[in-house]
PDB file of N, CA and C in Angstrom:
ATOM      1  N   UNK A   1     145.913 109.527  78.665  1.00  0.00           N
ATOM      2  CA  UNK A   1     144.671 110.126  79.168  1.00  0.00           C
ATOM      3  C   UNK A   1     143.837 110.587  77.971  1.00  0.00           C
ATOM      4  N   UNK A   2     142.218 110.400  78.030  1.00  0.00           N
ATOM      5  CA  UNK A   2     141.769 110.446  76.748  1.00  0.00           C
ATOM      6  C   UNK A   2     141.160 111.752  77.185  1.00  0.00           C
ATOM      7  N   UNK A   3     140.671 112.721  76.537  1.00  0.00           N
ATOM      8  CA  UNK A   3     139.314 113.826  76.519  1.00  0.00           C
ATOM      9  C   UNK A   3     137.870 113.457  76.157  1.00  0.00           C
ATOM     10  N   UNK A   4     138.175 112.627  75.894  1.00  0.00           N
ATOM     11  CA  UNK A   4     136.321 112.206  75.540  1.00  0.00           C
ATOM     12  C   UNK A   4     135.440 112.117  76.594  1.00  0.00           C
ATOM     13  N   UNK A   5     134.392 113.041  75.899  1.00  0.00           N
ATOM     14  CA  UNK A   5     133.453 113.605  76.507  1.00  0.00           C
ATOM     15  C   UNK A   5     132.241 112.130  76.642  1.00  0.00           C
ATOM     16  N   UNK A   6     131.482 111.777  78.035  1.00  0.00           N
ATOM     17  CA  UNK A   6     130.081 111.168  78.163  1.00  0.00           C
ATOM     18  C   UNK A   6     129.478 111.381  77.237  1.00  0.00           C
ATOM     19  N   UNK A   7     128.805 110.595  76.369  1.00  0.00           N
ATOM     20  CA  UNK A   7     127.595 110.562  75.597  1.00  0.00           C
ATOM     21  C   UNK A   7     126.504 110.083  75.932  1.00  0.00           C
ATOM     22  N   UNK A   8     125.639 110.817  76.590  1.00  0.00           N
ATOM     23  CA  UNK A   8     124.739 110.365  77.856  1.00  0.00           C
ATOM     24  C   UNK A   8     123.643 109.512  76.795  1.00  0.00           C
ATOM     25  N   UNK A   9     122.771 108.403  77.294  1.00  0.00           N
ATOM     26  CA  UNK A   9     121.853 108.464  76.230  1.00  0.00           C
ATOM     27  C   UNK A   9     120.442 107.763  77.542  1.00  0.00           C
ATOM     28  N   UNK A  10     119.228 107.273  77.156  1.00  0.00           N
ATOM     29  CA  UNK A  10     118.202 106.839  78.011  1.00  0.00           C
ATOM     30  C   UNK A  10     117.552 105.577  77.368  1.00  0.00           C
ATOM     31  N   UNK A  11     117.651 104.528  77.851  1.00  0.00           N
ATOM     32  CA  UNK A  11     116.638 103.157  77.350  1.00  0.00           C
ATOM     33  C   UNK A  11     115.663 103.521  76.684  1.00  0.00           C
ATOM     34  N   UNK A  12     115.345 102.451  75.431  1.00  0.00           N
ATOM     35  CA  UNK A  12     114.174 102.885  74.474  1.00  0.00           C
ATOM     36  C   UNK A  12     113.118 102.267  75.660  1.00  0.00           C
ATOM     37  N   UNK A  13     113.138 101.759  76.110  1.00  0.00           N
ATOM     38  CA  UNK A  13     112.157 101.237  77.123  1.00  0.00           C
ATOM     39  C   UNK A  13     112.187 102.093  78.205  1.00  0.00           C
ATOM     40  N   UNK A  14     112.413 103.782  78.556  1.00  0.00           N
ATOM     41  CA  UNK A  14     112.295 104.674  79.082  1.00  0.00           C
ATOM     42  C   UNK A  14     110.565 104.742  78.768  1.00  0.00           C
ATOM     43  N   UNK A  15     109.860 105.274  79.769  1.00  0.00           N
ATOM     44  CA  UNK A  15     108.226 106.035  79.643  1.00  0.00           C
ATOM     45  C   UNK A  15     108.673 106.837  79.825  1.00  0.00           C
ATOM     46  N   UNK A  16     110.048 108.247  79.742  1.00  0.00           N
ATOM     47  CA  UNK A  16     109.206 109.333  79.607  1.00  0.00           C
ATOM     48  C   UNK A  16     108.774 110.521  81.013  1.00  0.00           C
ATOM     49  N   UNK A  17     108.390 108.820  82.175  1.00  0.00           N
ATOM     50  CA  UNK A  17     107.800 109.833  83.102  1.00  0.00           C
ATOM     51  C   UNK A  17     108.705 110.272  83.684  1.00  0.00           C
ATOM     52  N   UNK A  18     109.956 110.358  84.164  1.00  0.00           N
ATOM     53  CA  UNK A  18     110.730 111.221  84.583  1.00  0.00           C
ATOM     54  C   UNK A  18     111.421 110.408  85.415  1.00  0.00           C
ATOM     55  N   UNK A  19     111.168 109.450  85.820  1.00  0.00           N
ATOM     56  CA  UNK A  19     112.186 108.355  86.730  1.00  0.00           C
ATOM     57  C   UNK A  19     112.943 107.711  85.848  1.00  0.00           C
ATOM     58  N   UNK A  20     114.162 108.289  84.890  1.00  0.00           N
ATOM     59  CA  UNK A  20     114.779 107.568  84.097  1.00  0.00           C
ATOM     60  C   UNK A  20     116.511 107.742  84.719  1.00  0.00           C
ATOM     61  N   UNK A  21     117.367 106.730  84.583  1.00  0.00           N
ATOM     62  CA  UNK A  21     118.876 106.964  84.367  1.00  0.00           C
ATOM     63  C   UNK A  21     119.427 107.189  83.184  1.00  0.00           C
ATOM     64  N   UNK A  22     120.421 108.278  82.443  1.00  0.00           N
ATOM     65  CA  UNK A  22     120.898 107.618  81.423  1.00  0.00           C
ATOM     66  C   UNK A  22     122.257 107.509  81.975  1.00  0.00           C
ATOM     67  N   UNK A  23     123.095 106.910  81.026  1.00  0.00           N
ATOM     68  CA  UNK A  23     124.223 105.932  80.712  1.00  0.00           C
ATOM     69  C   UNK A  23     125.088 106.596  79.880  1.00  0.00           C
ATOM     70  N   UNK A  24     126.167 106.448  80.190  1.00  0.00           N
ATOM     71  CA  UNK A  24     126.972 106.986  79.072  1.00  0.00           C
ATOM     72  C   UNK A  24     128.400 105.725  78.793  1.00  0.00           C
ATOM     73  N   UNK A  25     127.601 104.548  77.413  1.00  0.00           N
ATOM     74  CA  UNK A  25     128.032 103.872  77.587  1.00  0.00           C
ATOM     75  C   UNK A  25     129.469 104.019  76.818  1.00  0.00           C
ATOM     76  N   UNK A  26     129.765 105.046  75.980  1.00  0.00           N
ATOM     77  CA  UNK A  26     130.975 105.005  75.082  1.00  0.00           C
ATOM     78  C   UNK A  26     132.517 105.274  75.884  1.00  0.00           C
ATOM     79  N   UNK A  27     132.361 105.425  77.552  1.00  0.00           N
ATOM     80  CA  UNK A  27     133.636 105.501  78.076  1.00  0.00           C
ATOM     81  C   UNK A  27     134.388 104.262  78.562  1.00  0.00           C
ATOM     82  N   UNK A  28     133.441 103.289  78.193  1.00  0.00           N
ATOM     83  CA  UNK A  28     133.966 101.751  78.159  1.00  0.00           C
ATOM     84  C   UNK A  28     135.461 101.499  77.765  1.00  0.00           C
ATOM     85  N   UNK A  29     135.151 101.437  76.646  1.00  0.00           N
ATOM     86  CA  UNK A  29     136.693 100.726  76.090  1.00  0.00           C
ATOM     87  C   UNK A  29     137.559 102.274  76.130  1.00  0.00           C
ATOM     88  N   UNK A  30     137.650 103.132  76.570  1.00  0.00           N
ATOM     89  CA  UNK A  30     138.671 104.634  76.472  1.00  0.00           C
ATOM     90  C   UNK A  30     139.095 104.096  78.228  1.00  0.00           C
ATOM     91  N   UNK A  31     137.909 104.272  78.993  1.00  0.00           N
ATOM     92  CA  UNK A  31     138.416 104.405  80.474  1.00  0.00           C
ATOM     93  C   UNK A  31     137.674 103.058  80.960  1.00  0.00           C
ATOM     94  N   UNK A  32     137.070 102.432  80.715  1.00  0.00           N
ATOM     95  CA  UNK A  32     136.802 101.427  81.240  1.00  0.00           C
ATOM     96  C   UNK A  32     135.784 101.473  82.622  1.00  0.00           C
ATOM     97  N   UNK A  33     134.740 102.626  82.397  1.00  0.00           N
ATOM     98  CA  UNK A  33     133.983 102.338  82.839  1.00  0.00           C
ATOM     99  C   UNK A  33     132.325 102.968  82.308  1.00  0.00           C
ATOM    100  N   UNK A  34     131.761 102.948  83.270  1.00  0.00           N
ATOM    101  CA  UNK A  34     130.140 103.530  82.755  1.00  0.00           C
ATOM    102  C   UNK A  34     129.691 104.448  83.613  1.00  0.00           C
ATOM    103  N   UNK A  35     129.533 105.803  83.287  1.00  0.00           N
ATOM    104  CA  UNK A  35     129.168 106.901  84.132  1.00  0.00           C
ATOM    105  C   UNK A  35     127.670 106.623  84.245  1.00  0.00           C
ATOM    106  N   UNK A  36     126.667 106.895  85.168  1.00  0.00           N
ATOM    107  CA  UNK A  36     125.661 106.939  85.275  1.00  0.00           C
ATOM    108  C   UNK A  36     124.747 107.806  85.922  1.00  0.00           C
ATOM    109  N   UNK A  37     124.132 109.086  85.401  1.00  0.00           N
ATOM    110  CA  UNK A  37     123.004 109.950  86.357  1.00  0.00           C
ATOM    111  C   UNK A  37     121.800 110.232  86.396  1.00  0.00           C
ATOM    112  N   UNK A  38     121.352 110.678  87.081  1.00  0.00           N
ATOM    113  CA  UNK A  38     119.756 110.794  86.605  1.00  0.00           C
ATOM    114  C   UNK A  38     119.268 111.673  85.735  1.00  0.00           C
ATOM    115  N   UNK A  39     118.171 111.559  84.918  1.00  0.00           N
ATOM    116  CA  UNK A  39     118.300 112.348  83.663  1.00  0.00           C
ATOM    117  C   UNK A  39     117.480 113.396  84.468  1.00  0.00           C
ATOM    118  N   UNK A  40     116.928 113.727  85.452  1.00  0.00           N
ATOM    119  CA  UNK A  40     116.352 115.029  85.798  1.00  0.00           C
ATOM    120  C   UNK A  40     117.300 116.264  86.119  1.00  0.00           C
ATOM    121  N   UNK A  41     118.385 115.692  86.426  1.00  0.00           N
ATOM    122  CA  UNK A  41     119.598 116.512  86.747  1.00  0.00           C
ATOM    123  C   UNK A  41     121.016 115.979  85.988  1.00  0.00           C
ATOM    124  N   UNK A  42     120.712 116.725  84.764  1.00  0.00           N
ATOM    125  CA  UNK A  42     122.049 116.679  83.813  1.00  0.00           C
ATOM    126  C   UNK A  42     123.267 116.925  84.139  1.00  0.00           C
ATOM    127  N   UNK A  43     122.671 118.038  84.937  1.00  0.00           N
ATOM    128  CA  UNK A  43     124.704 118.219  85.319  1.00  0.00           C
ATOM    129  C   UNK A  43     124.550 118.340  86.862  1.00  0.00           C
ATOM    130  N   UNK A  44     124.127 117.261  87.322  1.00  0.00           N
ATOM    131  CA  UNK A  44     124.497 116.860  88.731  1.00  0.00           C
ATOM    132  C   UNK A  44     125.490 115.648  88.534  1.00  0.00           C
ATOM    133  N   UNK A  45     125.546 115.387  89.939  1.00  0.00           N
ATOM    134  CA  UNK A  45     126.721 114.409  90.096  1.00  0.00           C
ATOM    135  C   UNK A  45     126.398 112.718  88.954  1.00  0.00           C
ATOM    136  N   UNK A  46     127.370 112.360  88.750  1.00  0.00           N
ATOM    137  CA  UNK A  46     127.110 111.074  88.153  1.00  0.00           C
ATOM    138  C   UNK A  46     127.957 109.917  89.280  1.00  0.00           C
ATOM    139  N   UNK A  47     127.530 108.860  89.353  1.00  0.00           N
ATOM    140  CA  UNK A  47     128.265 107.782  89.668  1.00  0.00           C
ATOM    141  C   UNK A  47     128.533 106.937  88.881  1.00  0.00           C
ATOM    142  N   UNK A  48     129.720 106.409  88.990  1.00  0.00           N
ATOM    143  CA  UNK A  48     130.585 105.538  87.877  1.00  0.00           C
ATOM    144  C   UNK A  48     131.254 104.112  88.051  1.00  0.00           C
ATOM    145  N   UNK A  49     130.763 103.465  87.284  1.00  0.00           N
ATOM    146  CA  UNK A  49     130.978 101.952  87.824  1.00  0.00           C
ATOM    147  C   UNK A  49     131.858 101.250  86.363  1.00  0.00           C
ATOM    148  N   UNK A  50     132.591 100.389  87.085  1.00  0.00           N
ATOM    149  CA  UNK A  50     133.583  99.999  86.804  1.00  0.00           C
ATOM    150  C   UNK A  50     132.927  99.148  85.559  1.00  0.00           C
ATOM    151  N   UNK A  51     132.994  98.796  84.484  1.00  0.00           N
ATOM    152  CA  UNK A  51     132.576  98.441  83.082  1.00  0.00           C
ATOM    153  C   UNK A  51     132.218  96.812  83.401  1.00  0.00           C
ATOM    154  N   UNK A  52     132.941  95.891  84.032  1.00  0.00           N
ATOM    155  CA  UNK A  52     132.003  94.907  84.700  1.00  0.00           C
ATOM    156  C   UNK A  52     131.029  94.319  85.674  1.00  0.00           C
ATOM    157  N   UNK A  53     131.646  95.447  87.055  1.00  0.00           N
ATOM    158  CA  UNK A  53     130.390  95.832  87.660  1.00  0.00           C
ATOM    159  C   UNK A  53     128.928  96.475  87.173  1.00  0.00           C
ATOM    160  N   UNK A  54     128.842  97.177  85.877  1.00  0.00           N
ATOM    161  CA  UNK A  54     127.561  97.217  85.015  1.00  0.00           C
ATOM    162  C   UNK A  54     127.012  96.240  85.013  1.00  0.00           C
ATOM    163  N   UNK A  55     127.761  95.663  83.866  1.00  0.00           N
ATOM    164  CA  UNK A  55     127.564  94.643  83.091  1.00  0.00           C
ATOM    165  C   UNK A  55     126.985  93.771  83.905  1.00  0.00           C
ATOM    166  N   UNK A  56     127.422  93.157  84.831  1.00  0.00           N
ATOM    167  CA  UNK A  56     127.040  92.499  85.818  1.00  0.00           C
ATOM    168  C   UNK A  56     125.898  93.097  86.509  1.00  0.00           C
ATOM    169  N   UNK A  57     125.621  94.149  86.465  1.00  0.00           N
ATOM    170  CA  UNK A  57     124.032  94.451  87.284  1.00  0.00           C
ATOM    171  C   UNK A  57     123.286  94.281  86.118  1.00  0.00           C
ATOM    172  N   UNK A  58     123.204  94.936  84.929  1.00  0.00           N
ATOM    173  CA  UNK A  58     122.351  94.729  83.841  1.00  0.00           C
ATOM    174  C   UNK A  58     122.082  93.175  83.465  1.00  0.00           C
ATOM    175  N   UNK A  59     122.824  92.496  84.041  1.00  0.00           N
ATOM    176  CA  UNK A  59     122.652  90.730  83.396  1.00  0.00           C
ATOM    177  C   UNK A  59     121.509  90.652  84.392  1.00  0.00           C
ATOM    178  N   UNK A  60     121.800  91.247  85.883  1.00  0.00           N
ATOM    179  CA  UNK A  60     120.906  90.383  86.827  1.00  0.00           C
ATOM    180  C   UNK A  60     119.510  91.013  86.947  1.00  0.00           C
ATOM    181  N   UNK A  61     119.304  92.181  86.293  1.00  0.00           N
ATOM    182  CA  UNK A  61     118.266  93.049  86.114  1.00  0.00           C
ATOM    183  C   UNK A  61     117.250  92.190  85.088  1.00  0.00           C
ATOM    184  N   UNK A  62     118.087  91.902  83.686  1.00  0.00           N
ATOM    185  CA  UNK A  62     117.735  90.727  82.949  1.00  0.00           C
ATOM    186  C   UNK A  62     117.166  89.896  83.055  1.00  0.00           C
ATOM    187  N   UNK A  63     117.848  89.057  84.467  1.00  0.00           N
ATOM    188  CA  UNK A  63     116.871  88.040  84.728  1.00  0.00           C
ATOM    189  C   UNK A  63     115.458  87.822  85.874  1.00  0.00           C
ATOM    190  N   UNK A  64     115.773  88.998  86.419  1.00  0.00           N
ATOM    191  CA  UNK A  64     114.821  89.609  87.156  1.00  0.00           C
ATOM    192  C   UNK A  64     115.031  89.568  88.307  1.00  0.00           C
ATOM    193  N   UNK A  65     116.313  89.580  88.581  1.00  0.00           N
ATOM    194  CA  UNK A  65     116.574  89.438  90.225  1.00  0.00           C
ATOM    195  C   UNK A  65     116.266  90.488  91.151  1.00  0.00           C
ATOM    196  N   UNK A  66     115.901  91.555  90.858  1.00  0.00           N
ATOM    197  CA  UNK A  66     115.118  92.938  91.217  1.00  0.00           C
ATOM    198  C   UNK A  66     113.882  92.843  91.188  1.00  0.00           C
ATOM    199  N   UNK A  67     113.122  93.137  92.500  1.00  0.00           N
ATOM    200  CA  UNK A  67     111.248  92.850  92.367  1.00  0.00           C
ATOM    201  C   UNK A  67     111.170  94.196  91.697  1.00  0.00           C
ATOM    202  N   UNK A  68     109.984  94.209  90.949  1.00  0.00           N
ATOM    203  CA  UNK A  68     109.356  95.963  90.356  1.00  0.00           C
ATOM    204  C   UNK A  68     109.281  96.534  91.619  1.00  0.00           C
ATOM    205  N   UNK A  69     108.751  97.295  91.566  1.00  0.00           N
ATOM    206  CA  UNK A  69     108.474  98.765  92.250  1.00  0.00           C
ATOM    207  C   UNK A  69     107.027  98.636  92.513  1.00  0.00           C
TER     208      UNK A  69
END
């Protein structure tokens, strides 16, 4: 069992305006997955996805399989 703490961080392609997620990608290779919350509420709940289930949404985000907003 490791202690390492989330290292939350936010996309350089964040604006700023307040609709951001960050990521806390360094629990990857320790626990093998990716915590994720909203940065308006730091210490609210996070949800946590399994290190290829990410991966796998960020590929399809990539290619744009998500309409904008």
């Amino acid at each position: 069992m490791t202690t390492e703490s989330p290292r939350w961080f936010k996309s350089s392609y964040s604006d700023n305006g307040g609709a951001c997620v960050e990521v806390a990608a360094n629990l990857v290779a320790s626990r093998g997955v990716v915590p994720v919350r909203d940065s308006k509420e730091p210490h609210g709940p996070a949800l946590t996805f399994e290190a290829c289930a990410w991966s796998s949404f960020v590929s399809a985000v990539k290619r744009g399989e998500f309409p904008a907003a």
